[in-house]
Structures are given as C-alpha cells and as structure tokens.
C-alpha atoms as a PDB file:
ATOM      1  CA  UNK A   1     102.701  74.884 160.273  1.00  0.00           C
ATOM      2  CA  UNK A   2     102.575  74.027 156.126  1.00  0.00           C
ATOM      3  CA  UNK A   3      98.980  75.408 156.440  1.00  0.00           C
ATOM      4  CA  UNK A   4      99.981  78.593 157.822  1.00  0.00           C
ATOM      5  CA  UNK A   5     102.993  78.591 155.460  1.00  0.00           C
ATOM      6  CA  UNK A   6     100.302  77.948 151.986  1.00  0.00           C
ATOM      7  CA  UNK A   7      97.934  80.852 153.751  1.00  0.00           C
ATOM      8  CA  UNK A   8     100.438  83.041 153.476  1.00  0.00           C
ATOM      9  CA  UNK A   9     101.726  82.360 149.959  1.00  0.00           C
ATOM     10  CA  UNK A  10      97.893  82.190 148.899  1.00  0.00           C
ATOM     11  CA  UNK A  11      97.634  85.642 150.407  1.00  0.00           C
ATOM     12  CA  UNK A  12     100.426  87.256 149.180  1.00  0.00           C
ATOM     13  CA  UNK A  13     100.176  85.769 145.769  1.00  0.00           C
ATOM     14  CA  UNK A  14      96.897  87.978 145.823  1.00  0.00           C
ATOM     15  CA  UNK A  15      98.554  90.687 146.087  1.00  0.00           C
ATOM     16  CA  UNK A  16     101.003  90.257 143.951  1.00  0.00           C
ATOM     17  CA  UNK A  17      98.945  89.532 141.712  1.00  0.00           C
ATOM     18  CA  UNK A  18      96.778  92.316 142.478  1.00  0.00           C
ATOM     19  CA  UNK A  19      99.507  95.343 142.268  1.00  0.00           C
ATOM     20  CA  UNK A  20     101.366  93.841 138.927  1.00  0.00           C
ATOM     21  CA  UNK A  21     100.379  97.428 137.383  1.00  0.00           C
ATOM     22  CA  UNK A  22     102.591  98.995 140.492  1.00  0.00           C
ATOM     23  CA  UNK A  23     105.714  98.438 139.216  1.00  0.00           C
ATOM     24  CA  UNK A  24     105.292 100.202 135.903  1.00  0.00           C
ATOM     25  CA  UNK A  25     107.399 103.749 136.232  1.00  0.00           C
ATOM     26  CA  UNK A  26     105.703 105.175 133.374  1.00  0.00           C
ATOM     27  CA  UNK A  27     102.449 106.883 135.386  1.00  0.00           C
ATOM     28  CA  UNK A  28     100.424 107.323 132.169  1.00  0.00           C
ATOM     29  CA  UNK A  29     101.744 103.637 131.299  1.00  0.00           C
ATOM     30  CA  UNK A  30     100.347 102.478 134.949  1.00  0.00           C
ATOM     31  CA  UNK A  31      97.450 104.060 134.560  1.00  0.00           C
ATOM     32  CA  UNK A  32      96.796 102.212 131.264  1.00  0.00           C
ATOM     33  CA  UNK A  33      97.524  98.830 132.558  1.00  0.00           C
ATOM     34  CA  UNK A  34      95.270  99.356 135.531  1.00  0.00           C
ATOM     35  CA  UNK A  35      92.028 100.855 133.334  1.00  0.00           C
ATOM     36  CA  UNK A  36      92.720  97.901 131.099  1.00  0.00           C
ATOM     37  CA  UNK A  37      92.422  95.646 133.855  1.00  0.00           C
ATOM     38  CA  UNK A  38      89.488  97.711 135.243  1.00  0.00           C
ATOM     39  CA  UNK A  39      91.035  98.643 138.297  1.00  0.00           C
ATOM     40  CA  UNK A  40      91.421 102.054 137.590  1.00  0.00           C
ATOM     41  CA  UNK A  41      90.010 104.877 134.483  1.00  0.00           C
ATOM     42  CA  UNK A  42      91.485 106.406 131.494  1.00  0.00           C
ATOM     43  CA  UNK A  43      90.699 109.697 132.611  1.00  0.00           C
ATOM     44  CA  UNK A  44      93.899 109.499 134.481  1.00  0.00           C
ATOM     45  CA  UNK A  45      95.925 108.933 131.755  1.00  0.00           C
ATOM     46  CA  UNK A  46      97.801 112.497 130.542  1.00  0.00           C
ATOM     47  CA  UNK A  47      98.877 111.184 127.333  1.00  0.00           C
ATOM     48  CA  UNK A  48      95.639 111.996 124.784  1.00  0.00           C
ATOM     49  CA  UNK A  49      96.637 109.468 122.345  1.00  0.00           C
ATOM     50  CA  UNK A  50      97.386 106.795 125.091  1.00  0.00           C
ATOM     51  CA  UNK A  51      93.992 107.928 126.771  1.00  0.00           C
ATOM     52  CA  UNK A  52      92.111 107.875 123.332  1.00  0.00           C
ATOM     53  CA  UNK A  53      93.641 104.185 123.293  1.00  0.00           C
ATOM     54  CA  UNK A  54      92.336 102.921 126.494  1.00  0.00           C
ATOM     55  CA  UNK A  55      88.749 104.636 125.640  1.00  0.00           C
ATOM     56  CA  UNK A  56      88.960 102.420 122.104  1.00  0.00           C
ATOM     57  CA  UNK A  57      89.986  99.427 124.063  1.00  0.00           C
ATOM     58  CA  UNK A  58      87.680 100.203 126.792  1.00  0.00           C
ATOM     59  CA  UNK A  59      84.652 100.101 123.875  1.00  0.00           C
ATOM     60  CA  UNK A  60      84.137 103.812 125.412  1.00  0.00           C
ATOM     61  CA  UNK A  61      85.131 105.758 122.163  1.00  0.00           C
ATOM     62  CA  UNK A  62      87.014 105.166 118.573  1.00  0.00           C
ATOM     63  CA  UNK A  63      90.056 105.326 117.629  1.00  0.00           C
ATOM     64  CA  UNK A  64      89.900 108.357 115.769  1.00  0.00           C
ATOM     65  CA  UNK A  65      91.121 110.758 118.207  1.00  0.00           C
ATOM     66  CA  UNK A  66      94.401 108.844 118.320  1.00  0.00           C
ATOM     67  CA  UNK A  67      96.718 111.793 116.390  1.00  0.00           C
ATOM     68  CA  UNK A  68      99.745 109.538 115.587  1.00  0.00           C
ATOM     69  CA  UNK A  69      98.563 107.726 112.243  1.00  0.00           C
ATOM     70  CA  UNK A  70     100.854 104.914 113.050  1.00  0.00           C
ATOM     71  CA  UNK A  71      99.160 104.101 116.531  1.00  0.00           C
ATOM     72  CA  UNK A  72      95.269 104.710 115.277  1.00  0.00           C
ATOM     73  CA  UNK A  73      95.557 102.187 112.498  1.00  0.00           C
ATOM     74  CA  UNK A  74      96.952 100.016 114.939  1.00  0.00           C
ATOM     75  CA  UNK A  75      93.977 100.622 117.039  1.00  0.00           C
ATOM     76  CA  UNK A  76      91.739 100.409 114.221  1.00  0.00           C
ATOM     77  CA  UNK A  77      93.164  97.003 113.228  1.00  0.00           C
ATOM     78  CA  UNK A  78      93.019  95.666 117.080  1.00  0.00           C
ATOM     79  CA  UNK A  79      89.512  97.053 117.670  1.00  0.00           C
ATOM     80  CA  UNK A  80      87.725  95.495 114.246  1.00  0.00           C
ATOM     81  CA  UNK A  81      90.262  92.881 113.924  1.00  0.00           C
ATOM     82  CA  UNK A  82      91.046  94.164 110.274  1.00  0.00           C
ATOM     83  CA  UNK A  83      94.221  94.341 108.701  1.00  0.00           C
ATOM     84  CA  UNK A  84      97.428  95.787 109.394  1.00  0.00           C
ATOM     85  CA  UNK A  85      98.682  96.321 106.567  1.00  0.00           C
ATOM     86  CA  UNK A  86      97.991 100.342 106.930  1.00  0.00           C
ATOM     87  CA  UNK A  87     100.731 100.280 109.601  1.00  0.00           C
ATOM     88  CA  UNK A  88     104.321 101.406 108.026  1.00  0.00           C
ATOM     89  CA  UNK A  89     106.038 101.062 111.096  1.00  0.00           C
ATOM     90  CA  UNK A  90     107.503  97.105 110.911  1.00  0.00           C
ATOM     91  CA  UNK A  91     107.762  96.553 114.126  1.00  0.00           C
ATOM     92  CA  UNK A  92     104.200  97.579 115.030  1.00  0.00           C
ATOM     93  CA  UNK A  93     103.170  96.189 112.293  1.00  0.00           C
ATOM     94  CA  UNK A  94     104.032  92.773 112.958  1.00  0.00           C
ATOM     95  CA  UNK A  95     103.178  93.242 116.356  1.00  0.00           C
ATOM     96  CA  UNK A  96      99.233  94.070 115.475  1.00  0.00           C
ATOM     97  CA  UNK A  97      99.815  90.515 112.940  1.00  0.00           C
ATOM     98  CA  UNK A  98     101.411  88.622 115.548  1.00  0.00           C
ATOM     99  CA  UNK A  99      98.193  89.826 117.931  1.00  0.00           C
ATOM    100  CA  UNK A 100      95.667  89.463 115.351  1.00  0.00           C
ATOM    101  CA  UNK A 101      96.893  85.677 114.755  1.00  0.00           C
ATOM    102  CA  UNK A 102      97.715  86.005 111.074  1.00  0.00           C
ATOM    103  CA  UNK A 103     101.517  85.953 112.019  1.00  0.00           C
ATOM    104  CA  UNK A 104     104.460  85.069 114.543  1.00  0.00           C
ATOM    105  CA  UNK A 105     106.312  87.690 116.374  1.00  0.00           C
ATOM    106  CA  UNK A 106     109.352  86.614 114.955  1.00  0.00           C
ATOM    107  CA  UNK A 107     109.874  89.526 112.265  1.00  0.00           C
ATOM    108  CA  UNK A 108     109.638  91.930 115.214  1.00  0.00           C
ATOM    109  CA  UNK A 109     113.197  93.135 115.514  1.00  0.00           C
ATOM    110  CA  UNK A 110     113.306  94.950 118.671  1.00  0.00           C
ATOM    111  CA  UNK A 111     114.190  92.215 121.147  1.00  0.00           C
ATOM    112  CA  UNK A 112     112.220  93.447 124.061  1.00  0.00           C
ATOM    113  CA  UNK A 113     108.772  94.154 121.952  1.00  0.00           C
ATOM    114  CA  UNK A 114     109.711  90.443 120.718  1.00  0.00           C
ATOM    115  CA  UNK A 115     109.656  89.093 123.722  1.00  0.00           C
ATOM    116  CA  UNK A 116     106.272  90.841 125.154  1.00  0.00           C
ATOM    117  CA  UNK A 117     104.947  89.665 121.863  1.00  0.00           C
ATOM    118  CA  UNK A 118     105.572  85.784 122.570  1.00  0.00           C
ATOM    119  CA  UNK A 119     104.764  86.304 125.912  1.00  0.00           C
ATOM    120  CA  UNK A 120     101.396  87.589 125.695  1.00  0.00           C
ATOM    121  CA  UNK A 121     100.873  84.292 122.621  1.00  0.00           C
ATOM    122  CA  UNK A 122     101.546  82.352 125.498  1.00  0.00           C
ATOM    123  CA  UNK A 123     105.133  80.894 123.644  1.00  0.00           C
ATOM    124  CA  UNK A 124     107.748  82.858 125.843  1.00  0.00           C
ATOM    125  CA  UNK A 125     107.923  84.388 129.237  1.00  0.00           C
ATOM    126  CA  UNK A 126     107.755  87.763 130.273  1.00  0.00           C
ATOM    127  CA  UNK A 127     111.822  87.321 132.293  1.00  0.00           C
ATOM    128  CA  UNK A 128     113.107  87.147 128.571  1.00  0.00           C
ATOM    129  CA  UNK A 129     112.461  91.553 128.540  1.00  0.00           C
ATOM    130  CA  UNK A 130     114.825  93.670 130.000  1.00  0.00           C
ATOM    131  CA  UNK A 131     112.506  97.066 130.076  1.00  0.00           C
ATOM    132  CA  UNK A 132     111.125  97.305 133.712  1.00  0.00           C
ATOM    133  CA  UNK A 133     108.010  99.267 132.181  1.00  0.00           C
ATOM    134  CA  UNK A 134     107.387  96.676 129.271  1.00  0.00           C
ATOM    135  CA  UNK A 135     108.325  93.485 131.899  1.00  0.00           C
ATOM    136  CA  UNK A 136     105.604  94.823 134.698  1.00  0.00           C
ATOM    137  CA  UNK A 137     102.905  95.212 132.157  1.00  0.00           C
ATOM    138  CA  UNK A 138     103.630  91.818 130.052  1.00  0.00           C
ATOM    139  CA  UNK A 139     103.717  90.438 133.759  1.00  0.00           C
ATOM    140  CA  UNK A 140     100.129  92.583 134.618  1.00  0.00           C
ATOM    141  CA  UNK A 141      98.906  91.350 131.271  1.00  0.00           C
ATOM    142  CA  UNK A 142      99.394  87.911 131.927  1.00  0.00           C
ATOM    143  CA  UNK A 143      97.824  87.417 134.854  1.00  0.00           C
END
C-alpha cells in the first residue's frame, strides 16, 4: 500500500510541478512564465514590451524594442550582466542588483517584490508573497 501511496505523490508532484505557470491570472504573465520555461512561445504574449522581454531572455532578439526605458535598461542590465545603475525606478533597481549579485534585496521596499526577490536567491520562500500572480510564478520559477 506505501508504494502505491509514493506512486501517486511521485505522479502528482509531476504535475504539479508541471502546471506551476497555471495558476498565474495574468494570461500575458502565464504565457511568459511558460516561454521562459520553454513550455510554451512569446508569440503568445499580447503585451509588446513583455513579448520583446521574453524574445531578449529567450536570446531571440534585444532589448531594444522594449518602449518603457525603465524595463529595457533592466533588460539590458539582465541580458549583459552590466550595471543597473541606468534604472531610476528603486525598486527595480535593486531588484536587477539583488539579481545581478552585487546586492541584497533588502532595499526593495515593496514587500511582495521583496519577497520574490529572496526567494528566487534561494534566502526566503515564495509563501512569504501575498500576490497570487507574483506567488505562482516565484513558485514556477523555482522549480
């Protein structure tokens, strides 16, 4: 019977596993998470700056078509792991530090982004956010 009973959890932790991206609301946001775990495209994605991400991410384009200035120097910093210093917005800011190991996530004010942030350093869970969106995809992320 406790070999049926692992077979099962085995399975279903599959699964799980398999559909994190699911859960995510936010279609264009799904769609991300699922390209960037190459279960899906970015052609899907509606959002042209969010698309123009995943193609940057994806090594399938630049970030130059991203329009917001904020989010393509973020790209640009994640894709040639340069500097952030470009980036006004503080919270982004020290998110793209806190990813690009020069810094913690600790100057990141928003307490959900905070949380993702430690999370995906591997010092904090992803239970800790309260945004379904931003939980499933730190969850996705992790996996």
């Amino acid at each position: 019977m406790s070999c049926l009973l692992m077979l099962l959890f085995v399975c279903f932790g599959g699964v799980a596993q398999a559909a994190s991206c699911i859960s995510i609301n936010d279609k264009d946001q799904r769609a991300y998470c699922n390209a960037k775990q190459g279960n899906g495209s970015c052609i899907s994605i509606n959002n042209a700056d969010l698309k123009a991400q995943c193609y940057a991410e994806k090594g399938q384009g630049s970030c130059i078509s991203i329009k917001d200035r904020e989010q393509r120097a973020y790209c640009n910093a994640r894709k040639n792991n340069s500097s952030c210093i470009t980036i006004n917005d503080s919270d982004l800011r020290a998110q793209c530090n806190a990813e690009l190991k020069q810094s913690s996530c600790i100057t990141i004010k928003d307490k959900d982004q905070r949380a993702y942030c430690n999370a995906k350093k591997g010092q904090g869970s992803c239970i800790a956010i309260n945004n379904a969106d931003l939980k499933a995809r730190c969850y996705a992320e992790k996996k």
